[in-house]
Protein backbone atom coordinates (compact mmCIF):
# COMPACT_ATOMS: atom_id res chain seq x y z
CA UNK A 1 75.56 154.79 35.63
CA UNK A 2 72.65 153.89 37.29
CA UNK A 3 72.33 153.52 41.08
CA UNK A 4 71.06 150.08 42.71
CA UNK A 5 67.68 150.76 43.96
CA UNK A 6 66.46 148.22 46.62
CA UNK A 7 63.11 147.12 47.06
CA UNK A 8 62.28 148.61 50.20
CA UNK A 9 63.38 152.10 48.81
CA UNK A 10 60.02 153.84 48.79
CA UNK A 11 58.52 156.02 46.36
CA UNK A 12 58.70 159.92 46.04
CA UNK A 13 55.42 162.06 46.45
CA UNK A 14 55.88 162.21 42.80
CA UNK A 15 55.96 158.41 42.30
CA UNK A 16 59.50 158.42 41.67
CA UNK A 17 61.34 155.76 43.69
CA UNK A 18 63.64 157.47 46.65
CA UNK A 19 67.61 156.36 45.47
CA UNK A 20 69.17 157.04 48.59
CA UNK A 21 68.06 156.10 51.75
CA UNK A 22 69.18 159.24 53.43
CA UNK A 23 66.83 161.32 51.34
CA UNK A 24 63.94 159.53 53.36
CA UNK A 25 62.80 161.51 56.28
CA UNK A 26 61.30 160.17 59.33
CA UNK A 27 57.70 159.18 59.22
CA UNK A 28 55.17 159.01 62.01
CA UNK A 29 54.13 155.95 63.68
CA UNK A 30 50.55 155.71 61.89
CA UNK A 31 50.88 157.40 58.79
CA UNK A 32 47.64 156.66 57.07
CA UNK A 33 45.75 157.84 60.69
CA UNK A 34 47.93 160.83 60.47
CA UNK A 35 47.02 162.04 57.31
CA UNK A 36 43.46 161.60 58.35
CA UNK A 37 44.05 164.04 60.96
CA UNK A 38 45.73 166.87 59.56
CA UNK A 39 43.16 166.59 56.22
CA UNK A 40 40.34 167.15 59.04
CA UNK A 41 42.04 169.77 61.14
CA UNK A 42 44.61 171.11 59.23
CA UNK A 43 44.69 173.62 55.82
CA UNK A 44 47.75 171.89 54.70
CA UNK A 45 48.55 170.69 51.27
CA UNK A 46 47.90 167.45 50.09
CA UNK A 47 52.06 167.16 49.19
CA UNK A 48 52.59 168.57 52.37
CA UNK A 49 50.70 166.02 54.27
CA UNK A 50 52.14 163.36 51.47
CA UNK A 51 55.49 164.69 52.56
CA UNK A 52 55.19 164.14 55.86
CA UNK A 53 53.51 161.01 55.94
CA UNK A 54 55.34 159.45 53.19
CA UNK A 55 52.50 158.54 51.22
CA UNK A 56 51.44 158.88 47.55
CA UNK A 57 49.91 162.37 47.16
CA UNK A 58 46.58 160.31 45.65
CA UNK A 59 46.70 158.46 49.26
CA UNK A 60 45.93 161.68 50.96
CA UNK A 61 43.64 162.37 48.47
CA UNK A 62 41.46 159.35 48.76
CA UNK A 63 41.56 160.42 52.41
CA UNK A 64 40.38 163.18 52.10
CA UNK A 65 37.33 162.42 49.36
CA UNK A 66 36.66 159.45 51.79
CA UNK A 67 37.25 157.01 49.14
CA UNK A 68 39.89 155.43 50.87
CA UNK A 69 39.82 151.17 50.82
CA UNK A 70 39.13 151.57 54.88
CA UNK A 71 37.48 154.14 57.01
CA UNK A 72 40.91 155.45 58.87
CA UNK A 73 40.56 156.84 62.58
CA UNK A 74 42.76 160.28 62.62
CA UNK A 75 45.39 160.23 64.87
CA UNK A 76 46.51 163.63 66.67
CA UNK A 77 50.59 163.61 65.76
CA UNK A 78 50.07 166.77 68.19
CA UNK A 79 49.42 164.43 71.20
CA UNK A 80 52.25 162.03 70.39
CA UNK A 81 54.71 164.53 69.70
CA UNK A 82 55.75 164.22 66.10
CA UNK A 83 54.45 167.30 65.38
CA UNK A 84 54.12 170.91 67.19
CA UNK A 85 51.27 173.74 66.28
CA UNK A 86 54.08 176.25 65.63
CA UNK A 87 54.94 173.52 62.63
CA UNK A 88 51.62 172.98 61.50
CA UNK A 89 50.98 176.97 61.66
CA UNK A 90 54.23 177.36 59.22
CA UNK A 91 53.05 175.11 57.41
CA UNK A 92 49.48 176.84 56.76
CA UNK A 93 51.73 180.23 55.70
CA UNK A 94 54.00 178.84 52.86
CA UNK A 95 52.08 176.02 50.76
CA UNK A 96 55.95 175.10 50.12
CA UNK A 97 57.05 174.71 53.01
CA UNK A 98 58.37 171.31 54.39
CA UNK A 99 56.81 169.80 57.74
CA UNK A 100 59.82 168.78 60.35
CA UNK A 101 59.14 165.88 62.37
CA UNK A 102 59.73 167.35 66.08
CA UNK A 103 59.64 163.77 68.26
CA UNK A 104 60.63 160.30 65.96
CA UNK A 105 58.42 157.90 66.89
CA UNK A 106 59.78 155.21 69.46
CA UNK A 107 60.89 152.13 67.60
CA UNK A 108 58.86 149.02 68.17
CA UNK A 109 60.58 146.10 70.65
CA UNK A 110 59.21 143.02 70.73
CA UNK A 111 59.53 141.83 74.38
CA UNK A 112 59.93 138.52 75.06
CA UNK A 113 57.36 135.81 74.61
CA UNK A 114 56.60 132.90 72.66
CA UNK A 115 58.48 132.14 69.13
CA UNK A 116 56.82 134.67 66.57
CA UNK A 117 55.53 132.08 63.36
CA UNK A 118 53.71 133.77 60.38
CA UNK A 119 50.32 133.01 59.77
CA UNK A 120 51.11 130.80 56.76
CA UNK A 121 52.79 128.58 58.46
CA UNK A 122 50.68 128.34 62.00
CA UNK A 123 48.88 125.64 61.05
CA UNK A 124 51.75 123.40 60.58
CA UNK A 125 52.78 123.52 63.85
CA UNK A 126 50.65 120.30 65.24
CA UNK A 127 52.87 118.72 62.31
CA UNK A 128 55.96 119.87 63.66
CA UNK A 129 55.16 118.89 67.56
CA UNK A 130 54.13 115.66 66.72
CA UNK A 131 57.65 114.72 64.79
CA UNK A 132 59.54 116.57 67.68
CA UNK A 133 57.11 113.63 70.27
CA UNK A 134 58.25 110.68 68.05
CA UNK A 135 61.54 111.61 67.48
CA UNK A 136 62.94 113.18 70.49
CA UNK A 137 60.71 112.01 73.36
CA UNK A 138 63.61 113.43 75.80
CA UNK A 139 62.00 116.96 75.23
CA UNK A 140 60.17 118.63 77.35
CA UNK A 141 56.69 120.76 76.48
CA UNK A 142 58.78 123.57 77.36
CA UNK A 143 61.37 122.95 74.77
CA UNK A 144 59.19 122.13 72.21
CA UNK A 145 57.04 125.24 73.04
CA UNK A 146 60.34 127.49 72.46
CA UNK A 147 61.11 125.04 69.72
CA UNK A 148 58.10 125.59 67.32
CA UNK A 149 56.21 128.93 69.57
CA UNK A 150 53.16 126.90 71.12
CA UNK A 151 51.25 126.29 74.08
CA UNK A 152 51.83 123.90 76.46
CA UNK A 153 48.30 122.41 76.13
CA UNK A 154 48.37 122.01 72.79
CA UNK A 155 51.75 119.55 72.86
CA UNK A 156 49.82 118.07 76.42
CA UNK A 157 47.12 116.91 73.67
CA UNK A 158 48.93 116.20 71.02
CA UNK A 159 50.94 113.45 73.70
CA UNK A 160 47.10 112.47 74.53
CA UNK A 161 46.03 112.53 71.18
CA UNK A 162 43.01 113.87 72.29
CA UNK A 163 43.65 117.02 70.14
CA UNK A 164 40.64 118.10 68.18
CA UNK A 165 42.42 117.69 64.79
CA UNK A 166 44.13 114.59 65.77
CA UNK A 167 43.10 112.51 62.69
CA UNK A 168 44.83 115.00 60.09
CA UNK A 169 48.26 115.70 62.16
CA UNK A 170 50.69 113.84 60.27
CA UNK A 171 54.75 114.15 61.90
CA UNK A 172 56.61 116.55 59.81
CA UNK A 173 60.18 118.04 60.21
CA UNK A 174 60.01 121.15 61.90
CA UNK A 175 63.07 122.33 60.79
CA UNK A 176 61.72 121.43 57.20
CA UNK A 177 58.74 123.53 57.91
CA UNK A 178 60.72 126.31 58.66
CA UNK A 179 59.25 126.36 62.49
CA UNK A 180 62.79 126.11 63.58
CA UNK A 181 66.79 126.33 62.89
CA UNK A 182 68.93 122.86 62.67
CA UNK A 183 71.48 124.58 65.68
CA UNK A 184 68.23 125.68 68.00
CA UNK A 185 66.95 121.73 67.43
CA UNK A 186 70.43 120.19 67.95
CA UNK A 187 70.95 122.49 70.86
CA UNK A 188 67.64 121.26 72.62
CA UNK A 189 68.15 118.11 71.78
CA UNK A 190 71.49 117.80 73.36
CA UNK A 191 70.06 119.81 76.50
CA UNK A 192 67.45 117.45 76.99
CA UNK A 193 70.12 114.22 76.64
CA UNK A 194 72.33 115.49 79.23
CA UNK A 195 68.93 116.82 81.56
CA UNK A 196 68.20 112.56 80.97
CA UNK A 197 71.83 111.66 81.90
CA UNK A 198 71.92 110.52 78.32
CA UNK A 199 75.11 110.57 75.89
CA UNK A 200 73.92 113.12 72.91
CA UNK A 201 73.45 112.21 69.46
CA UNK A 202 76.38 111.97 67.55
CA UNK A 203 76.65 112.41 63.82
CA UNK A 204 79.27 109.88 63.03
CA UNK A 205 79.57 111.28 59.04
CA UNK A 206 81.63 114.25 60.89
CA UNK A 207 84.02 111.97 62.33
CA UNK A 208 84.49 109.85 58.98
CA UNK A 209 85.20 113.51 57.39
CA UNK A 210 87.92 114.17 60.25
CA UNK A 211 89.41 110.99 59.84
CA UNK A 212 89.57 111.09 55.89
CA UNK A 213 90.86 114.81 56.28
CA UNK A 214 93.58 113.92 58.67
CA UNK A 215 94.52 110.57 56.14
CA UNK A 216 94.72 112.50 52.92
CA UNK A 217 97.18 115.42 54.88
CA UNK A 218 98.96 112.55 56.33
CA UNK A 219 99.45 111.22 52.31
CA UNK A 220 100.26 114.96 51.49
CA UNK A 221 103.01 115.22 54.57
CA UNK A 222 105.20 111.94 53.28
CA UNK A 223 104.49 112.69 49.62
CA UNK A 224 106.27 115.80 50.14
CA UNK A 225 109.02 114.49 52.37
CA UNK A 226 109.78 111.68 49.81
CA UNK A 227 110.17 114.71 47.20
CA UNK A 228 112.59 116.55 49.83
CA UNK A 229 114.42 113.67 49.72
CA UNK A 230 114.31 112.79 46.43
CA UNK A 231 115.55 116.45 45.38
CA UNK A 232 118.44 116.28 48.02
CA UNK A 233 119.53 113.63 46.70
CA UNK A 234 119.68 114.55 42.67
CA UNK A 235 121.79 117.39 44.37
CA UNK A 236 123.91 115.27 46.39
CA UNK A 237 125.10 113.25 42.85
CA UNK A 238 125.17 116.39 40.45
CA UNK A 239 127.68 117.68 43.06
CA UNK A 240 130.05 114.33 43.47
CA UNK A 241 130.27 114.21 39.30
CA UNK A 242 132.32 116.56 38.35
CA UNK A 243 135.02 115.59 40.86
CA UNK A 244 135.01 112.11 39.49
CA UNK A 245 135.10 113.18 35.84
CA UNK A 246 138.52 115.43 36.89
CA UNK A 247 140.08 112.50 38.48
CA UNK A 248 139.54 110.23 35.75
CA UNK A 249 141.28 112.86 33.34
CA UNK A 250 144.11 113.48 35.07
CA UNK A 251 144.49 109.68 35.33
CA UNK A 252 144.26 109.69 31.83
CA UNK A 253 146.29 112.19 31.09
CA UNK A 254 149.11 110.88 33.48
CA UNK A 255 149.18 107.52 31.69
C-alpha cells in the first residue's frame, strides 16, 4: 500500500521524496548560504553538506563549481549556532558520518503591522479602497487600511482623487479580490455604524430563513400531533369492539 505523500514533503539527497515527515531533520536558517560556507571552509562531503542543508547533492555541487543560478554569500552556521567545530571536525574523520544540528534556528514571527497582501494582488488594492469609499463611507482610513493593508495616504487620495492612477481605479469588491474576509468586512462595517450612532446593516434574507424554518417545524409539530391523535384514537375503537360484538351474542344467544 502506498503511503500519501504531500507536496511539501521534500526530496531525499538521493532525489527520492521524504514519506514521513519525521524522517526530515532540522535545517538551518539559510541553507543555500550555508552550504556555501562549509564548501569554502570545510572538507566535508558534498552528501554531507546535502544532508545537512537539505538540498539536492547537485545543489551543493553547483556551489561549489560556482555554477550556481546566483552568486550565494556563505553564511558561518558556526556564528549562529547550528553548528559546533567539534561537529564539523567529526565530520572531516568519517565521510559517513551524519552532521547534528546543535542550535534549531529561531522560527520566524511576523510582528504586527500592516495586512500582509501578495504581490499579485497589490495592485488591486486602489480597486478595493475605492469600493470600500462608495460603499461604506462610515469607514474610517484606519479601517480600511486594516481592511485591505494600505497607507493612510493612499485612501487620503483616493477620497481626493488626486491619486496618480486615478483614471484607471475602477471600485471592485475587496472581498472578491481576495484583499479581505466577508466576517473582517461585516465586522468593520458594523463598528463603524455603531462609532456613527447608526443601526447596522441587516441582511433581511436571514430573517426570511428564520421565519420559514420556524413555519415549516411549526407544520411538522401539529402534523405529528394530529397523527398522535389519530393513532389514539384507532386504539380507542379496536379496544371498545370486541365488547360490543360479546354483548350482541349473548343477546342473541339469549333470544
Amino acid at each position: 500500500m502506498l503511503a500519501y505523500i504531500p507536496p511539501d514533503a521534500g526530496r531525499s539527497v538521493k532525489g527520492r521524496p521524504i514519506l514521513f515527515l519525521e524522517d526530515q531533520l532540522a535545517q538551518p536558517l539559510m541553507p543555500h548560504a550555508t552550504a556555501s560556507w562549509l564548501v569554502d571552509n570545510s572538507s566535508l562531503t558534498f552528501q554531507q553538506i546535502a544532508e545537512f542543508c537539505g538540498l539536492h547533492i547537485l545543489e551543493v555541487q553547483a556551489i561549489a563549481d560556482d555554477t550556481a543560478a546566483t552568486k550565494l554569500t556563505g553564511r558561518d552556521p558556526l556564528r549562529s549556532g547550528e553548528l559546533t567545530q567539534e561537529e564539523i571536525e567529526r565530520g572531516q574523520n568519517d565521510p559517513d558520518y551524519k552532521l547534528q544540528m546543535h542550535r534549531e534556528p529561531d522560527q520566524a514571527v511576523r510582528t504586527k503591522g500592516p495586512r500582509y497582501t501578495p504581490v499579485s494582488k497589490r495592485q488591486d488594492k486602489p480597486d478595493g479602497v475605492a469600493w470600500l469609499i462608495r460603499n461604506h463611507p462610515n469607514l474610517t482610513d484606519g479601517q480600511i487600511g486594516k481592511l485591505i493593508g494600505t497607507t493612510r495616504s493612499t485612501i487620503q487620495a483616493i477620497r481626493e482623487r488626486s491619486h496618480w492612477n486615478i483614471a484607471n481605479i475602477q471600485p471592485k469588491d475587496p472581498v472578491t479580490l481576495g484583499l479581505t474576509s466577508q466576517r473582517e468586512l461585516d465586522a468593520a462595517v458594523a463598528r463603524a455604524a455603531k462609532a456613527a450612532g447608526a443601526e447596522a446593516p441587516r441582511d433581511l434574507r436571514f430573517d426570511e430563513d428564520r421565519e420559514a424554518l420556524i413555519e415549516e417545524l411549526r407544520a411538522e409539530r401539529e402534523a405529528h400531533a394530529r397523527e398522535a391523535e389519530a393513532a389514539l384514537a384507532a386504539e380507542s375503537g379496536e379496544g371498545e369492539a370486541p365488547a360490543a360484538a360479546d354483548l350482541n351474542a349473548d343477546t342473541l344467544f339469549k333470544s
